[in-house]
C-alpha atoms as a PDB file:
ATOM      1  CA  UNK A   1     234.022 -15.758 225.403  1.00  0.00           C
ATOM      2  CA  UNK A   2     231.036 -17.813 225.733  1.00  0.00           C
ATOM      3  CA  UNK A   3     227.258 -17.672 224.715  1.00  0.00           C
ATOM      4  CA  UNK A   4     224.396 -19.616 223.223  1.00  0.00           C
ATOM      5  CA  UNK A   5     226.891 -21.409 220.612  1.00  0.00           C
ATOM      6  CA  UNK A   6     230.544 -21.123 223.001  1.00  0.00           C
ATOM      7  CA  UNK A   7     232.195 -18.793 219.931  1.00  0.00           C
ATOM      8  CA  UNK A   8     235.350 -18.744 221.203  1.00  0.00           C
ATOM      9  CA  UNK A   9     237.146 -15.221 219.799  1.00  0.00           C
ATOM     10  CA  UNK A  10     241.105 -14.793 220.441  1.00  0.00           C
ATOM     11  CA  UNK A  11     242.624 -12.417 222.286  1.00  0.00           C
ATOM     12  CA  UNK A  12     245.076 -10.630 220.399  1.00  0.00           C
ATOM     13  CA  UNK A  13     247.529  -9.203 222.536  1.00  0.00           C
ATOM     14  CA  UNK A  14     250.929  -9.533 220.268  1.00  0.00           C
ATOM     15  CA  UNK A  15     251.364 -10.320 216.688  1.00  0.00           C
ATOM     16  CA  UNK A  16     254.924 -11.179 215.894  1.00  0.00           C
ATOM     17  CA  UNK A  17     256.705 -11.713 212.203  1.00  0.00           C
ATOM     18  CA  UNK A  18     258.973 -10.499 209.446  1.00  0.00           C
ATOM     19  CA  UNK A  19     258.076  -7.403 208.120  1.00  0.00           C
ATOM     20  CA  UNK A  20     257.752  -6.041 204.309  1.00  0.00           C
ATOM     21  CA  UNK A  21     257.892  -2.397 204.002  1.00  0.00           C
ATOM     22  CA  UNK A  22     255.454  -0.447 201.808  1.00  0.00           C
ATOM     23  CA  UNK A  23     256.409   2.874 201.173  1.00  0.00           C
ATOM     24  CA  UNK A  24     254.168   5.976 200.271  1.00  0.00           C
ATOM     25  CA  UNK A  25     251.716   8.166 201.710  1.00  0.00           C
ATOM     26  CA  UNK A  26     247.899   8.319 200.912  1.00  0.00           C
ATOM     27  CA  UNK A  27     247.574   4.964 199.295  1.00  0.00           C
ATOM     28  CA  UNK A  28     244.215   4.048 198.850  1.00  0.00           C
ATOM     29  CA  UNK A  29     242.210   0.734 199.068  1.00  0.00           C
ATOM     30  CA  UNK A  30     242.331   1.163 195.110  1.00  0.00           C
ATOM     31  CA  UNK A  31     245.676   0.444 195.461  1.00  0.00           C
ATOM     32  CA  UNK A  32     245.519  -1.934 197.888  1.00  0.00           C
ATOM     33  CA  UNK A  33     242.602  -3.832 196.084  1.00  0.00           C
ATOM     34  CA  UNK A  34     241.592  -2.360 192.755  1.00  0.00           C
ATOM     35  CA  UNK A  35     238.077  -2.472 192.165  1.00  0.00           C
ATOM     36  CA  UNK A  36     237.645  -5.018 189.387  1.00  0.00           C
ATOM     37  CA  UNK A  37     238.409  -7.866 191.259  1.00  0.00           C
ATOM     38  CA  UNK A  38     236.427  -7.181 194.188  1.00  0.00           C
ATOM     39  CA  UNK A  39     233.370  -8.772 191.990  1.00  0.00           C
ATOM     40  CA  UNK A  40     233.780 -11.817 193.918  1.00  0.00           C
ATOM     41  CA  UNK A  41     230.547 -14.185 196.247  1.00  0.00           C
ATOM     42  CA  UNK A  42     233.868 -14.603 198.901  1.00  0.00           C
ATOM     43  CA  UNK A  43     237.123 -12.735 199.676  1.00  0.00           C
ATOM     44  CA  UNK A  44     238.937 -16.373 199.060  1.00  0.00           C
ATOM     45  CA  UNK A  45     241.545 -15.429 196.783  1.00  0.00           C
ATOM     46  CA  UNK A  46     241.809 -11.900 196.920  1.00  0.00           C
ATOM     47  CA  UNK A  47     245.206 -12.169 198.150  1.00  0.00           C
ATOM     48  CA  UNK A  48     246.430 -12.593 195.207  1.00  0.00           C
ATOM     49  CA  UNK A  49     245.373  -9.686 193.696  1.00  0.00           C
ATOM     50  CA  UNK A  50     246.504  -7.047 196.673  1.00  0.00           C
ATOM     51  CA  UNK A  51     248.376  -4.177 195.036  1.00  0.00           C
ATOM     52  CA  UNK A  52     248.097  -5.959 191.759  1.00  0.00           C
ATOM     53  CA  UNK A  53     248.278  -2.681 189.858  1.00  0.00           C
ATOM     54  CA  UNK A  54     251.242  -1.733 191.532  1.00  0.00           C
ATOM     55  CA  UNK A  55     253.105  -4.961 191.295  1.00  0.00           C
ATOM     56  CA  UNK A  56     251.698  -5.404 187.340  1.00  0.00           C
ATOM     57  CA  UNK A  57     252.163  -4.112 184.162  1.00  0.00           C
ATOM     58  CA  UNK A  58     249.289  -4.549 181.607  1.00  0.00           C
ATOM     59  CA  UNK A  59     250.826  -7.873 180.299  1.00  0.00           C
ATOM     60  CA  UNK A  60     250.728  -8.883 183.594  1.00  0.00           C
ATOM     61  CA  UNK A  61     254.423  -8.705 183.576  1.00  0.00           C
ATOM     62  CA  UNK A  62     256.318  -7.932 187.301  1.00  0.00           C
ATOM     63  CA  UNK A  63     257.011  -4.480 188.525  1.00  0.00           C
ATOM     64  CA  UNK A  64     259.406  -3.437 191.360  1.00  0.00           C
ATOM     65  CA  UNK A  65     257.514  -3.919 194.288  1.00  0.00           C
ATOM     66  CA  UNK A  66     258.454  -5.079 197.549  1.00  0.00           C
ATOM     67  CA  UNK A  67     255.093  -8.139 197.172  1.00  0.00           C
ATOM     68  CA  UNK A  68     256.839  -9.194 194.409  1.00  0.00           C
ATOM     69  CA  UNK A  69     260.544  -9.907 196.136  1.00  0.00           C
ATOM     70  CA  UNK A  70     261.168 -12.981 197.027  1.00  0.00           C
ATOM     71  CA  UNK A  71     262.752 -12.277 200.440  1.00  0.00           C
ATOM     72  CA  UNK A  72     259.313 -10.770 201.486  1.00  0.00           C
ATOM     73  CA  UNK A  73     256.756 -13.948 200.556  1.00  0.00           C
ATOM     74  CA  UNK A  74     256.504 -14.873 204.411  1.00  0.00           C
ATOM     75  CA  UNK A  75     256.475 -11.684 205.707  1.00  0.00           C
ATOM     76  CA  UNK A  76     253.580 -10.547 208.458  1.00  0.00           C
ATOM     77  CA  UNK A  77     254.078  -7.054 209.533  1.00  0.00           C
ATOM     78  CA  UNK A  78     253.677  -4.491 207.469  1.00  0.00           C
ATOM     79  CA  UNK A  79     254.871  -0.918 207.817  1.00  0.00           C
ATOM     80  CA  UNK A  80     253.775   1.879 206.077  1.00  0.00           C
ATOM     81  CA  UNK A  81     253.421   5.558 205.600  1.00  0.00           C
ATOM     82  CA  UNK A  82     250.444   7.974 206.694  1.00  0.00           C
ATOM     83  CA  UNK A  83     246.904   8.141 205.863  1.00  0.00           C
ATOM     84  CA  UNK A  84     247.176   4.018 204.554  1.00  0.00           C
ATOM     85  CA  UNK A  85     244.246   2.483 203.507  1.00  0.00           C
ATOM     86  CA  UNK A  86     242.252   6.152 202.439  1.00  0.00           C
ATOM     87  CA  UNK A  87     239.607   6.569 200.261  1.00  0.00           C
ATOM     88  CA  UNK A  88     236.702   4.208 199.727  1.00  0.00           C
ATOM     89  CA  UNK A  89     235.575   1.888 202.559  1.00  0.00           C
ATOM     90  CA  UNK A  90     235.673  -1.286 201.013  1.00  0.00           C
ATOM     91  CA  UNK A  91     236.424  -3.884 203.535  1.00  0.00           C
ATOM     92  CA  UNK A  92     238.174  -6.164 200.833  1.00  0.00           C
ATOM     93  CA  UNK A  93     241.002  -3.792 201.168  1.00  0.00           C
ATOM     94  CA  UNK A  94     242.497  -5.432 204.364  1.00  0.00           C
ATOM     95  CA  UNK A  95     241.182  -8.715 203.276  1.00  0.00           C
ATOM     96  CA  UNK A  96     243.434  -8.532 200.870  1.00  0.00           C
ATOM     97  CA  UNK A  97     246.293  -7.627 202.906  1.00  0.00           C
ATOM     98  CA  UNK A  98     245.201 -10.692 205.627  1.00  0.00           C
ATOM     99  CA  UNK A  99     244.759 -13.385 202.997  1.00  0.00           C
ATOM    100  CA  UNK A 100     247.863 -12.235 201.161  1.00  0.00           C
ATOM    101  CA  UNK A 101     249.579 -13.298 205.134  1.00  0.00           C
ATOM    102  CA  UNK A 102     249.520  -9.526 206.812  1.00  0.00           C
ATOM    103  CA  UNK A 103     248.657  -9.919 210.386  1.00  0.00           C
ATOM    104  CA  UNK A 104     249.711  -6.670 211.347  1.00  0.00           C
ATOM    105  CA  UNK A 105     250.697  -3.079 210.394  1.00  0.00           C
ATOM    106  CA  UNK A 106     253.002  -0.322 211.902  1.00  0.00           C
ATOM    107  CA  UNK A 107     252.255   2.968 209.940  1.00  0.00           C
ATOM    108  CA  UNK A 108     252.468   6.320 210.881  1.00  0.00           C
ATOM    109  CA  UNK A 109     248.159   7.204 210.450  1.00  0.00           C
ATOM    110  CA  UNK A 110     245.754   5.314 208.801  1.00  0.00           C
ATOM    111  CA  UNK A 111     242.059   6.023 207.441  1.00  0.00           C
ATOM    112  CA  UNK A 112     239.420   5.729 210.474  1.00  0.00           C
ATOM    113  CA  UNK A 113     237.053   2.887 208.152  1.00  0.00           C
ATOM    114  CA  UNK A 114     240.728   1.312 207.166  1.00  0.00           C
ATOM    115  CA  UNK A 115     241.485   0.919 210.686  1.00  0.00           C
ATOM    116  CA  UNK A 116     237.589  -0.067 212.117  1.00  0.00           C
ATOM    117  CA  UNK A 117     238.237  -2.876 208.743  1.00  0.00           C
ATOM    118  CA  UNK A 118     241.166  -4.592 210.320  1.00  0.00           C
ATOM    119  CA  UNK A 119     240.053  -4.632 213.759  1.00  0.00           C
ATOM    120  CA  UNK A 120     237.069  -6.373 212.637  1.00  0.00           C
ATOM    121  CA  UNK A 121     239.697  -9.017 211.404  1.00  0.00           C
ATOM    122  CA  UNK A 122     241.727  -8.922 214.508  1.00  0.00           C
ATOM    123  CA  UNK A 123     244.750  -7.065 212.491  1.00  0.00           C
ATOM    124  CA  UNK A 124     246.192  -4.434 214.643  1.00  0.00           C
ATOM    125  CA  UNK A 125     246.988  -0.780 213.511  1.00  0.00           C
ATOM    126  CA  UNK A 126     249.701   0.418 215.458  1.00  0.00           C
ATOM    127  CA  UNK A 127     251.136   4.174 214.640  1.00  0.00           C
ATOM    128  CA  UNK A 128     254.360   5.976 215.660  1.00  0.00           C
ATOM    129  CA  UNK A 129     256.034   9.284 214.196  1.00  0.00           C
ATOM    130  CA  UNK A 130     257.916   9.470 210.420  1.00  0.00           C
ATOM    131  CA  UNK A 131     261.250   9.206 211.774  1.00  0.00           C
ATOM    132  CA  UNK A 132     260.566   6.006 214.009  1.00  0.00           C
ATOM    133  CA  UNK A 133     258.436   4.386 210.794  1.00  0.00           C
ATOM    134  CA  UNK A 134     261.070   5.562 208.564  1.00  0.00           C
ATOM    135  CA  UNK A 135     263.979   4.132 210.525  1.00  0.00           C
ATOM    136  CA  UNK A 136     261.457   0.828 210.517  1.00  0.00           C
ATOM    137  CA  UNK A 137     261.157   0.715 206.870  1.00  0.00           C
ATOM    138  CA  UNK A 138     265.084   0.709 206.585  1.00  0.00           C
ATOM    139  CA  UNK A 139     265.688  -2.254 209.446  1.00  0.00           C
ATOM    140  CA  UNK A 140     263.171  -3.828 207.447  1.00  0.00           C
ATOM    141  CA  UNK A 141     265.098  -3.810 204.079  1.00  0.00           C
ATOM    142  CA  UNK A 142     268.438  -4.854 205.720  1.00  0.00           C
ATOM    143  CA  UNK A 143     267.077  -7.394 207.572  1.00  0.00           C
ATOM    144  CA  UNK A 144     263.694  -8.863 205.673  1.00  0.00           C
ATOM    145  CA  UNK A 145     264.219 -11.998 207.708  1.00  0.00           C
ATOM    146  CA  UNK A 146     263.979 -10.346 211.123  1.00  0.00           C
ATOM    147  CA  UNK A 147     261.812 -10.631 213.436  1.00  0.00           C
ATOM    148  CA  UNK A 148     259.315  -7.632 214.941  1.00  0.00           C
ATOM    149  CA  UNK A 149     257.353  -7.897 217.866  1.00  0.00           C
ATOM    150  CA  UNK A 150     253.938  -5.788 218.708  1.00  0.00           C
ATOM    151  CA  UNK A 151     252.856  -6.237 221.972  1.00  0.00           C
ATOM    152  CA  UNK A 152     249.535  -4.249 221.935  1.00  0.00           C
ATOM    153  CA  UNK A 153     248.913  -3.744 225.226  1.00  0.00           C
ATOM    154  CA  UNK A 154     251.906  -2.528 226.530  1.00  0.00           C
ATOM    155  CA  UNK A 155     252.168  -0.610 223.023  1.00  0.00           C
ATOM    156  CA  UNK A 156     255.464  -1.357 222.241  1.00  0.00           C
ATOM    157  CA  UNK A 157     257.375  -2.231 219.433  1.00  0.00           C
ATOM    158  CA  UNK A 158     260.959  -4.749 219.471  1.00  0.00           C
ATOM    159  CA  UNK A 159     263.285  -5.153 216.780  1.00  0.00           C
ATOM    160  CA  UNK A 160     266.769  -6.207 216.279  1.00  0.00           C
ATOM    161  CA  UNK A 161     268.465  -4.650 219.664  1.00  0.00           C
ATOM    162  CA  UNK A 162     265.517  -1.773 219.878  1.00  0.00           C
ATOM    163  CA  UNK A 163     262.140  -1.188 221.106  1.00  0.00           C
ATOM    164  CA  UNK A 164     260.081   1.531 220.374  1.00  0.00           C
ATOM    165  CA  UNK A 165     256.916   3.258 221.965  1.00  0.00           C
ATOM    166  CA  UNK A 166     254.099   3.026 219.096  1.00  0.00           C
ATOM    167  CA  UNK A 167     250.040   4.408 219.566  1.00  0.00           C
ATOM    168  CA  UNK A 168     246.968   1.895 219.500  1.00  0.00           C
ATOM    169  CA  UNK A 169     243.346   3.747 219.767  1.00  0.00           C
ATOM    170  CA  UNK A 170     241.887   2.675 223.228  1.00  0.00           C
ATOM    171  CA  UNK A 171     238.987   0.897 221.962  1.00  0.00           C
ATOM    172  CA  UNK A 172     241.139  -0.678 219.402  1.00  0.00           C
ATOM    173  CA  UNK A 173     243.723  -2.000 221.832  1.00  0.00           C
ATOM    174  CA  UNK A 174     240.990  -3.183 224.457  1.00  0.00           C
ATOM    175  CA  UNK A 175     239.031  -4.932 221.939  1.00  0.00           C
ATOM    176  CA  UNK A 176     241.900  -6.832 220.073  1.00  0.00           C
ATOM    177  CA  UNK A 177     243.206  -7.784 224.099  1.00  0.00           C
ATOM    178  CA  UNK A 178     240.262  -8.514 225.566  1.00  0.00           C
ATOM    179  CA  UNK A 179     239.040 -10.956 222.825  1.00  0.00           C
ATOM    180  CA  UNK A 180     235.652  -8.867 221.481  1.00  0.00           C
ATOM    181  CA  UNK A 181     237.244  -7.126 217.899  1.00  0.00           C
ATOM    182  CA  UNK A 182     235.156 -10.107 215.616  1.00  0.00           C
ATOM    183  CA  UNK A 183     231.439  -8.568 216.136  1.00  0.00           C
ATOM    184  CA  UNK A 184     229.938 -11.221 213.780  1.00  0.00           C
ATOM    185  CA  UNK A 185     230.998 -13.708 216.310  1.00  0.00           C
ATOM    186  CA  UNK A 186     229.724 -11.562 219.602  1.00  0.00           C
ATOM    187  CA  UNK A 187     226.565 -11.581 217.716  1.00  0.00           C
ATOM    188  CA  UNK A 188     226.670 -15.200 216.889  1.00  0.00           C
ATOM    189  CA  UNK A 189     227.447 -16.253 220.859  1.00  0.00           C
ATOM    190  CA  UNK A 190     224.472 -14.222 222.110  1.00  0.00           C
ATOM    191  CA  UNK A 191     222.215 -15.081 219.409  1.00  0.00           C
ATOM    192  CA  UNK A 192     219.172 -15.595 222.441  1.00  0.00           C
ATOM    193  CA  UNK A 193     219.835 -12.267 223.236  1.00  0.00           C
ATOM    194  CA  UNK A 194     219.610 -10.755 220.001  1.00  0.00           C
ATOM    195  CA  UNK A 195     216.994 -12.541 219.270  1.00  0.00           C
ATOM    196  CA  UNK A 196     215.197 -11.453 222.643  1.00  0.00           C
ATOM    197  CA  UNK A 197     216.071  -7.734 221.501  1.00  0.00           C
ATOM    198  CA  UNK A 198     214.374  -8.038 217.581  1.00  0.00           C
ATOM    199  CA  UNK A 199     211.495  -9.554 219.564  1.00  0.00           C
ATOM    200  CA  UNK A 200     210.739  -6.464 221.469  1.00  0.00           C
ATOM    201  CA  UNK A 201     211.478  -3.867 218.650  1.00  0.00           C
ATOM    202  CA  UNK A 202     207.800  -3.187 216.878  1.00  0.00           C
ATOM    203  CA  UNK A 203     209.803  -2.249 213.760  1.00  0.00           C
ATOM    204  CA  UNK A 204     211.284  -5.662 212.995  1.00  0.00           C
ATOM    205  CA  UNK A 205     208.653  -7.863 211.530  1.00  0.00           C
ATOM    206  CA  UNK A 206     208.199 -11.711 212.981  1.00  0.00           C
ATOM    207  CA  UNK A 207     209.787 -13.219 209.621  1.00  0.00           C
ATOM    208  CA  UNK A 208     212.569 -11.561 209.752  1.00  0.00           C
ATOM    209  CA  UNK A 209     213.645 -12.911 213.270  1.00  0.00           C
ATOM    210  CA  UNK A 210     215.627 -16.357 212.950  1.00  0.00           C
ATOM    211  CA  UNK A 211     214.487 -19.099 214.761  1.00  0.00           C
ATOM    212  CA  UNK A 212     216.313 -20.717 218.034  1.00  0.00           C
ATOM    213  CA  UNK A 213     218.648 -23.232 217.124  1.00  0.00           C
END
């Protein structure tokens, strides 16, 4: 990928790592982030506080949560239930998850915005059916050291001994493997022609168009 400022944007055509499994359907980005610490300038940090009510009591003592055992601290892949990440669109729900060290999740449906959130990070959503995710989630517990493989273009699953078939949305898979999911950066690279563009559209004053750097 290059442009006015060479913004080079991986292709991400596998993700690879232990998993941690997260069980539950319908868990929200409430959950996932709760609102009160999303009063932040940066998402630095917010890793810290992904499921915090769930892994909290009010004394902020431990609960029984798989983000809280230690066999799970370097996992990657995370695989969940249906309709993960519903509810409110906040985007700091899957930074969260990233900065916390997710770089991918298995599941068996997740929210449309949830999904459109982590492809704008380059964090796959791959689904499959309840059995296959449920038979996941088990592997996962007997073996939290083990590796899982995604390969997102072939959609495609490995672990242990067994690969599985798994679904990733067309535009999804041929963004993340053709290097275009980070927008911000597309923008950035052909900042002449954006530029160009706000030029000719009467509705966007002169002051509000950068200039050339």
């Amino acid at each position: 990928m290059s442009g006015d400022n060479e913004v080079e944007i991986p292709e991400v055509d596998s993700v690879s790592g232990s998993g941690i499994p997260i069980r539950g359907n319908d868990i929200d980005t409430d959950q996932i982030i709760p609102a009160r610490f999303m009063k932040v300038v940066t998402f630095d940090g917010l890793g810290e506080f992904a499921f915090f009510d769930l892994r909290f009591d009010d004394d902020d003592n431990q609960k029984a949560h798989p983000m809280n055992e230690d066999r799970f601290q370097d996992s990657s892949v995370m695989v969940v239930n249906s309709n993960f990440g519903c509810g409110s669109s906040r985007e700091h729900a899957p930074q969260a998850l990233m900065r916390w060290g997710i770089d991918a999740i298995i599941g068996e449906s997740f929210a449309e915005i949830f999904a459109g959130n982590c492809l704008a990070l380059g964090i796959p959503t791959v689904t499959a059916d309840s059995e296959t995710i449920e038979d996941l989630q088990s592997w996962v517990d007997e073996n939290p050291d083990g590796e899982l493989e995604i390969d997102v273009e072939a959609e495609t699953v490995t672990y242990g001994d067994t690969t599985i078939d798994v679904t990733v949305d067309d535009a999804q898979r041929k963004a993340l493997v053709e290097g275009v999911w980070d927008t911000t950066a597309l923008m950035k690279s052909n900042a002449g022609e954006v530029r160009k563009k706000a030029e000719e559209l009467p509705y966007v004053p002169a002051s509000a168009i950068p200039e050339a750097e």
